[in-house]
N, C-alpha and C. Protein backbone atom coordinates (compact mmCIF):
# COMPACT_ATOMS: atom_id res chain seq x y z
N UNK A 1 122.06 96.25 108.34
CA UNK A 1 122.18 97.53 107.64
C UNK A 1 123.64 98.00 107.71
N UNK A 2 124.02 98.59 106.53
CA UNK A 2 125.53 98.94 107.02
C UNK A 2 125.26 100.47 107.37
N UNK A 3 126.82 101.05 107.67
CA UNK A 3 126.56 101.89 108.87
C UNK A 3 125.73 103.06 108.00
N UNK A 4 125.88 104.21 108.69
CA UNK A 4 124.60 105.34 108.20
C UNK A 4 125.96 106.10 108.31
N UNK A 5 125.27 107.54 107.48
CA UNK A 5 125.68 108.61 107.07
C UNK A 5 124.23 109.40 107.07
N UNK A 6 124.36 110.52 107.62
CA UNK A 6 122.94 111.85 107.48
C UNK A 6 123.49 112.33 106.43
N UNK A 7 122.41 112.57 105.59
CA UNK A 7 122.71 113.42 104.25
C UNK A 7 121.72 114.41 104.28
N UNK A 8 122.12 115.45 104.14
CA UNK A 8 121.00 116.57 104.14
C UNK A 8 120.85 117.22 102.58
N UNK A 9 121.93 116.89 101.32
CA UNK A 9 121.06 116.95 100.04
C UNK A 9 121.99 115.80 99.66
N UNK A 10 121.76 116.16 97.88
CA UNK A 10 122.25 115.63 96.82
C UNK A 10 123.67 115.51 96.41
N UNK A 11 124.49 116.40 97.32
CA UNK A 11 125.63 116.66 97.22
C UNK A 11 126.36 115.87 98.21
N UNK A 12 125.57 115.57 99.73
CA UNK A 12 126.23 114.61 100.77
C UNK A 12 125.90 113.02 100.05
N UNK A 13 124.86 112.72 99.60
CA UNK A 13 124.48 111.51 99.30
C UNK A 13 125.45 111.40 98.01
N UNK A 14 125.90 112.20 97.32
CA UNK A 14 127.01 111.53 96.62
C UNK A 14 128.41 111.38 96.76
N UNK A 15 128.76 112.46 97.68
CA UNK A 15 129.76 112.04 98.54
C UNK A 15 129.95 110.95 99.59
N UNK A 16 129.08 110.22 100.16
CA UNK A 16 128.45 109.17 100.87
C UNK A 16 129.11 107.89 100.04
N UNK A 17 128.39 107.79 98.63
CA UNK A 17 128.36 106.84 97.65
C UNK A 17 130.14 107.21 97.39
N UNK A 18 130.27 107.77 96.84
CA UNK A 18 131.94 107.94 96.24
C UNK A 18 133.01 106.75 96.98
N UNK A 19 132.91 107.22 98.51
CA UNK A 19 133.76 106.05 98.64
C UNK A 19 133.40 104.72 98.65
N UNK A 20 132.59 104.27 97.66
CA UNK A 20 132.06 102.84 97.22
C UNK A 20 132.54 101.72 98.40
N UNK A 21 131.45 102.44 99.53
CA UNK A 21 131.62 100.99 100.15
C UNK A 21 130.05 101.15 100.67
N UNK A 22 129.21 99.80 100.93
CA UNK A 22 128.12 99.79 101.07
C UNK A 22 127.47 101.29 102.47
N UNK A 23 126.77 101.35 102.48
CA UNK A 23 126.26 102.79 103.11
C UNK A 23 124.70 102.61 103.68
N UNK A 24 124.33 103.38 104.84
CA UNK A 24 123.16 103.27 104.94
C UNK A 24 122.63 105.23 104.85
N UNK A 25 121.90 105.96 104.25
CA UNK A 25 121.96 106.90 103.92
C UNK A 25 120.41 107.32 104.71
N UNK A 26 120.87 108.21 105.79
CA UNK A 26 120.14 108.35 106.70
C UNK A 26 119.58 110.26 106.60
N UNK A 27 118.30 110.36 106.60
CA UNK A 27 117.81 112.15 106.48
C UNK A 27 117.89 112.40 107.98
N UNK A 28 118.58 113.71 107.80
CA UNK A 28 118.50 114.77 109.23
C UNK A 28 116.99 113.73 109.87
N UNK A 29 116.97 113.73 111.35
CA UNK A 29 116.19 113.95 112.15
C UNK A 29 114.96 114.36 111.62
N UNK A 30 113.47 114.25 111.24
CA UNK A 30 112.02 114.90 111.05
C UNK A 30 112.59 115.07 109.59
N UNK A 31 113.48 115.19 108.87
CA UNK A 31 113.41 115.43 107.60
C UNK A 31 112.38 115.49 107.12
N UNK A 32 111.46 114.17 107.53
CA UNK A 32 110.14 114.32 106.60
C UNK A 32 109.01 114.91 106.75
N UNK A 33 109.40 115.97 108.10
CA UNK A 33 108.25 116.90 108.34
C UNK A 33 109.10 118.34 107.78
N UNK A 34 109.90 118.57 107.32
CA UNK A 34 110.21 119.82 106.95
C UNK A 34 110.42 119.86 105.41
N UNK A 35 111.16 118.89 104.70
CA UNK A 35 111.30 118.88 103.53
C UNK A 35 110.55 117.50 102.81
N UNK A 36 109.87 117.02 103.40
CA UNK A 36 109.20 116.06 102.69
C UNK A 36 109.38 115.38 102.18
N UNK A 37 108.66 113.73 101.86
CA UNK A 37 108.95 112.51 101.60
C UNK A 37 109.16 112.81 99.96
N UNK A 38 108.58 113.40 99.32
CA UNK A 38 108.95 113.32 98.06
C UNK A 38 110.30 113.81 97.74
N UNK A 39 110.69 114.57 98.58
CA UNK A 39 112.24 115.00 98.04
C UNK A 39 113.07 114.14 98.51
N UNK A 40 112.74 113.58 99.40
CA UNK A 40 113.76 112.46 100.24
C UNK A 40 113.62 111.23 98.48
N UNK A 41 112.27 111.05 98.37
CA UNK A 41 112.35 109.67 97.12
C UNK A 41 113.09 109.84 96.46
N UNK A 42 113.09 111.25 96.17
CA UNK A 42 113.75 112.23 94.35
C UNK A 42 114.92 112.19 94.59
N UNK A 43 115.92 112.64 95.96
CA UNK A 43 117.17 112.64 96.01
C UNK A 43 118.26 111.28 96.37
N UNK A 44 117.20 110.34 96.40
CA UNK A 44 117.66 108.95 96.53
C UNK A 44 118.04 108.60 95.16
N UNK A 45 116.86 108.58 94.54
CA UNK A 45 116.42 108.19 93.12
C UNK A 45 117.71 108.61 92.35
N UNK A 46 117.89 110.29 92.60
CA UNK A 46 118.96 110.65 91.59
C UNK A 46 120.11 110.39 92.28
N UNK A 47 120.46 110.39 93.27
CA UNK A 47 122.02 109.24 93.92
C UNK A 47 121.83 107.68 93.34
N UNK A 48 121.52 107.25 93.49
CA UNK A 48 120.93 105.74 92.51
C UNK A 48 120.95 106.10 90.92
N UNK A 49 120.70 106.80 90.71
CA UNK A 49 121.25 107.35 88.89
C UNK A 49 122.49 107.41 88.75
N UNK A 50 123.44 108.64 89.75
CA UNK A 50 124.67 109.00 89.81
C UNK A 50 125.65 108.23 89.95
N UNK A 51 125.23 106.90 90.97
CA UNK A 51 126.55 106.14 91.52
C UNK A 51 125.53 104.68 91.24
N UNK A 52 125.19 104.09 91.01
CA UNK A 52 124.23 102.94 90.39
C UNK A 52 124.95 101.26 90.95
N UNK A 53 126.88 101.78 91.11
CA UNK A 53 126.94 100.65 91.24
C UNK A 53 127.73 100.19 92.83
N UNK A 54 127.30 101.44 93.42
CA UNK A 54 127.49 101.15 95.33
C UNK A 54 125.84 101.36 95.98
N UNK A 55 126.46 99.68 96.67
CA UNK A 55 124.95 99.60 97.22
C UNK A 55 124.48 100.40 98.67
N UNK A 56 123.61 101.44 98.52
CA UNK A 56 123.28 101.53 99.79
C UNK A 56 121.66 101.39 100.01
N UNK A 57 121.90 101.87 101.41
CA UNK A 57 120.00 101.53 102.01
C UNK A 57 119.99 103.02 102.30
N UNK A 58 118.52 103.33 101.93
CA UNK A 58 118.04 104.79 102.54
C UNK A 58 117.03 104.75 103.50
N UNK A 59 117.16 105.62 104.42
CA UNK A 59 116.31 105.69 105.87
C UNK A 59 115.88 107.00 106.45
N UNK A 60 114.63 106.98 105.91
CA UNK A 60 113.79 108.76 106.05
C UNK A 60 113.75 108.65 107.60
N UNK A 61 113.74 109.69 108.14
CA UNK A 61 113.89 110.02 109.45
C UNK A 61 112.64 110.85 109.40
N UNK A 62 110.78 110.49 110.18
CA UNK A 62 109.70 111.05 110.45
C UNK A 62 109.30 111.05 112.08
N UNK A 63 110.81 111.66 112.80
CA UNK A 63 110.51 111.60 113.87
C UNK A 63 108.75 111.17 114.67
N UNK A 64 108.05 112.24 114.89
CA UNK A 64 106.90 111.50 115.52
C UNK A 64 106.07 111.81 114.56
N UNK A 65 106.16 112.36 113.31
CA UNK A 65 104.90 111.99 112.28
C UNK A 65 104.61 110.96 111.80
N UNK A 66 103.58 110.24 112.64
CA UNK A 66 103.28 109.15 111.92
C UNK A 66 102.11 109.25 110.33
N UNK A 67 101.84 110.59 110.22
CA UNK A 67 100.89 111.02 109.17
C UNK A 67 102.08 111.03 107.86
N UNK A 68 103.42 111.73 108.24
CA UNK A 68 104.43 111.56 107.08
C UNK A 68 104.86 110.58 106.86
N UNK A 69 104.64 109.52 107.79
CA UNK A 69 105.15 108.06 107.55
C UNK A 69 104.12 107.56 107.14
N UNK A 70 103.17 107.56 106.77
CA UNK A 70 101.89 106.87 106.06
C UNK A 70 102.46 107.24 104.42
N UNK A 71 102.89 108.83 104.65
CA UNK A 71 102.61 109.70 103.08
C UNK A 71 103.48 109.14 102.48
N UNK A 72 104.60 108.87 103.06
CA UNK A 72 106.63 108.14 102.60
C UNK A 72 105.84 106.53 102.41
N UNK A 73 105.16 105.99 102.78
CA UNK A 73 104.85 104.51 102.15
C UNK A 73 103.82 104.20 101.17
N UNK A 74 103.00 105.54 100.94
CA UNK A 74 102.66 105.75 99.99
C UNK A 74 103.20 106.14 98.56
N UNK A 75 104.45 107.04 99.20
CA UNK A 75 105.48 107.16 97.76
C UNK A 75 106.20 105.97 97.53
N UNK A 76 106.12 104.86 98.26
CA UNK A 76 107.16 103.88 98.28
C UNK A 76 108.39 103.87 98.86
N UNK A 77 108.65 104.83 100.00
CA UNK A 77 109.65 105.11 100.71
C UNK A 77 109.08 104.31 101.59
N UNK A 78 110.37 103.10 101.90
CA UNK A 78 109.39 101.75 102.90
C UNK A 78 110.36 101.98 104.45
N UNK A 79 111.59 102.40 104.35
CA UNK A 79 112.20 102.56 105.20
C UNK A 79 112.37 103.91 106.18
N UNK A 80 112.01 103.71 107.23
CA UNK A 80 111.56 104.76 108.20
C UNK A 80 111.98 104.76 109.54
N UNK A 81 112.13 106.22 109.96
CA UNK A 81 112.38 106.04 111.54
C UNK A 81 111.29 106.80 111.81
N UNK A 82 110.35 106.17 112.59
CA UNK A 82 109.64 106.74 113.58
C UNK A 82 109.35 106.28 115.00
N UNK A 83 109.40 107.65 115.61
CA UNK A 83 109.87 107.60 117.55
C UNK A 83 108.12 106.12 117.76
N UNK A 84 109.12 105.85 118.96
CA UNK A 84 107.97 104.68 119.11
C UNK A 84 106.78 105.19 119.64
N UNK A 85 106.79 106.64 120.90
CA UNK A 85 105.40 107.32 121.10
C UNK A 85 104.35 107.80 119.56
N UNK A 86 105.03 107.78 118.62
CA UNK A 86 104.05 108.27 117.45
C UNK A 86 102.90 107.73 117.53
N UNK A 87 101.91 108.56 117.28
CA UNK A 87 100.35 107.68 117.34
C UNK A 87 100.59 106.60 116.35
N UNK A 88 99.81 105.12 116.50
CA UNK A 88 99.48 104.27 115.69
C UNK A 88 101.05 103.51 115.07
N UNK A 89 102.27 103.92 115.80
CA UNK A 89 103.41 103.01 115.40
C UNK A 89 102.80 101.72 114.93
N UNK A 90 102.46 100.57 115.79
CA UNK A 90 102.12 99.46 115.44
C UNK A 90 101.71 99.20 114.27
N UNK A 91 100.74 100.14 113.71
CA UNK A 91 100.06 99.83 112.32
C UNK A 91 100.73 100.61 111.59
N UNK A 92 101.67 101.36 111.65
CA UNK A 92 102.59 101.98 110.63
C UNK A 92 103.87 101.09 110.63
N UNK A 93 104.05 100.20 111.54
CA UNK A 93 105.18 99.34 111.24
C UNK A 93 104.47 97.95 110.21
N UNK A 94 103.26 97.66 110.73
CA UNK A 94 102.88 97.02 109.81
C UNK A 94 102.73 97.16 108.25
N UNK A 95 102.34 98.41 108.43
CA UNK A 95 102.37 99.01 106.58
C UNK A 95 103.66 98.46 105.97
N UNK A 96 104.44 99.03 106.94
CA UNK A 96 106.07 99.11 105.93
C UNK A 96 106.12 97.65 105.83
N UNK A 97 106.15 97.07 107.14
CA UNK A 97 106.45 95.52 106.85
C UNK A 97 105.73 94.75 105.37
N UNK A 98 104.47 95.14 105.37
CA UNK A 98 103.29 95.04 103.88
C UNK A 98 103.98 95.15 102.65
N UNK A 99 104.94 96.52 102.78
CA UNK A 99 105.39 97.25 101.80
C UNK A 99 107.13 96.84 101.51
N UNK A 100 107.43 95.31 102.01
CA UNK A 100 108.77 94.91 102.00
C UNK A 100 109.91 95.95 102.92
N UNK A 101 109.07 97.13 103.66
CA UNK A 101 110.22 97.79 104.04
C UNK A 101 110.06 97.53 105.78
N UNK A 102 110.54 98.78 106.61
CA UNK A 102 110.78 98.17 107.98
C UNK A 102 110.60 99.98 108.71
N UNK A 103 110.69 99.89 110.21
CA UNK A 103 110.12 100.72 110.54
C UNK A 103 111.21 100.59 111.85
N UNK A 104 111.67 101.59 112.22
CA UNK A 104 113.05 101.89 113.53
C UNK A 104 112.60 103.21 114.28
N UNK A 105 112.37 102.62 115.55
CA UNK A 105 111.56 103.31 116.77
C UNK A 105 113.09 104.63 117.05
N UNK A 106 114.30 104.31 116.83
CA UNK A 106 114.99 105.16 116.67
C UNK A 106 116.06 105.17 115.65
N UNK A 107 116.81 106.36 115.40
CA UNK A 107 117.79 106.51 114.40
C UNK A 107 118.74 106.09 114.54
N UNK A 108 119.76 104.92 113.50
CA UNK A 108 121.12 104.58 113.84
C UNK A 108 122.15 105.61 114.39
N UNK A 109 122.84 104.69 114.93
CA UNK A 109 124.13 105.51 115.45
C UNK A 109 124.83 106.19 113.27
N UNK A 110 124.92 107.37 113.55
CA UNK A 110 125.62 107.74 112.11
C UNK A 110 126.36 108.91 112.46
N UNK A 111 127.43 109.34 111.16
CA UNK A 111 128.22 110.24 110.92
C UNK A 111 127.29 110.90 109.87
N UNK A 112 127.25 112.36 110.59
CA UNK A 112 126.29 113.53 110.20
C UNK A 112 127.27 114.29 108.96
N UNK A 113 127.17 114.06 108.20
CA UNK A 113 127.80 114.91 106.86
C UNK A 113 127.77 116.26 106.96
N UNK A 114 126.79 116.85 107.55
CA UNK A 114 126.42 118.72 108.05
C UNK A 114 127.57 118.96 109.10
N UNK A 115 128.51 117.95 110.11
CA UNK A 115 128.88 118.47 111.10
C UNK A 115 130.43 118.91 109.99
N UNK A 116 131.55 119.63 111.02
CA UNK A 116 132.26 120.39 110.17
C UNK A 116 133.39 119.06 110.43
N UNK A 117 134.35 118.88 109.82
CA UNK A 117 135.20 117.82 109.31
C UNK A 117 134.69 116.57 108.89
N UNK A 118 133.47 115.80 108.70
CA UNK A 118 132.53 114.89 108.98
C UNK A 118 133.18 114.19 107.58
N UNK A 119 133.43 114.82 106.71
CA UNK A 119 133.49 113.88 105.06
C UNK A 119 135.06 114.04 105.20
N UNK A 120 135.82 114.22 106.21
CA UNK A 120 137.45 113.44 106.12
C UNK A 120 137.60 112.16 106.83
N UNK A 121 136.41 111.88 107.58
CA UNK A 121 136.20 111.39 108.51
C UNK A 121 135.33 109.72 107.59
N UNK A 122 134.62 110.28 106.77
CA UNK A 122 133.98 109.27 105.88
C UNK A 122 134.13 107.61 105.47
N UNK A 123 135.53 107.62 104.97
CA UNK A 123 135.93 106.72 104.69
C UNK A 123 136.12 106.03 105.70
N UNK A 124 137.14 106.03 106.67
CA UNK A 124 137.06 105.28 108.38
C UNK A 124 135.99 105.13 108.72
N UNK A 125 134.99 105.74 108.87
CA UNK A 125 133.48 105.60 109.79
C UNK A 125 133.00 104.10 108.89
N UNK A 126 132.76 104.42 107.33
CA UNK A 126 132.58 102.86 106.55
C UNK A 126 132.74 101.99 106.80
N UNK A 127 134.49 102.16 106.59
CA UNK A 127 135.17 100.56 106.90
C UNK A 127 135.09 100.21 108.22
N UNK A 128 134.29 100.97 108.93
CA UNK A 128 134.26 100.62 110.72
C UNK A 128 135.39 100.77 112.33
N UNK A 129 136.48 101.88 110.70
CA UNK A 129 137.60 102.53 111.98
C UNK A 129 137.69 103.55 112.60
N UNK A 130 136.27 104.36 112.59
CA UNK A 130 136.07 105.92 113.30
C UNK A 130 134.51 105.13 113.88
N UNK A 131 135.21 105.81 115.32
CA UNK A 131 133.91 105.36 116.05
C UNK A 131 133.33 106.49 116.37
N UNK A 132 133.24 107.66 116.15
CA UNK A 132 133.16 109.10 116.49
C UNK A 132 132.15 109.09 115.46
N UNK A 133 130.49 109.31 116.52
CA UNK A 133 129.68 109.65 115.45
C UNK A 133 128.69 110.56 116.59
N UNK A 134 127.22 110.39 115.57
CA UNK A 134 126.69 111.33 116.59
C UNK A 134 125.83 110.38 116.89
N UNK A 135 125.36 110.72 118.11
CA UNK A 135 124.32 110.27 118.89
C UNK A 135 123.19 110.34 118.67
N UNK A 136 121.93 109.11 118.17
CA UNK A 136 120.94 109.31 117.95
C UNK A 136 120.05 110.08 118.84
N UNK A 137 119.26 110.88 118.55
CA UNK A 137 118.61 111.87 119.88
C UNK A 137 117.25 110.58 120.19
């Protein structure tokens, strides 16, 4: 996977993409218990409209809902972090695996786009010359 970036809307995920180098595009922490898997699909979808020709990977963050990680592989959101205590991990990693996607007991090491200087910082974190990120909790 290349490295991650947290995007918390439509506006980080295209700033993410801009500096066209491959990306792994990672939601806040539980994202998918507060704002939900469908907006996570929708704001992928329309970054994939916007910038079409930098490749990245997207990775919903359903801390310990494993009920929102059923709902996200039902929308076809195959890529997921859920904590490994979540009830029924095993068979929710299996789904995704079913579903060509994959399932991460925790969140990559990434540069959080919400923190304050984070998108001067962007381009280095990519190419792999800012090691200054945040710490997966």
């Amino acid at each position: 996977m290349p490295r991650a970036v947290i995007v918390h809307s439509l506006a980080d995920a295209r700033d993410a993409l801009a500096v066209r180098a491959p990306v792994t595009l990672l939601s806040a922490q539980g994202a998918a218990l507060y704002a939900g898997c469908l907006w996570w699909r929708e704001v992928m979808a329309a970054a994939g409209r916007d910038d079409p020709g930098t490749p990245f990977t997207d990775v919903l963050d359903c801390a310990d809902g494993s009920g929102q990680a059923l709902a996200a592989l039902r929308m076809n959101v195959t890529r997921l972090v859920l904590w490994r205590e979540a009830p029924g991990w095993d068979q929710v990693a299996a789904i995704a695996a079913a579903h060509g996607g994959f399932l991460l007991d925790a969140a990559p090491a990434a540069l959080d786009l919400g923190q304050r200087g984070a998108i001067r910082r962007l381009p280095a974190w990519l190419s792999g010359d800012d090691p200054a990120v945040r710490d997966p909790v």
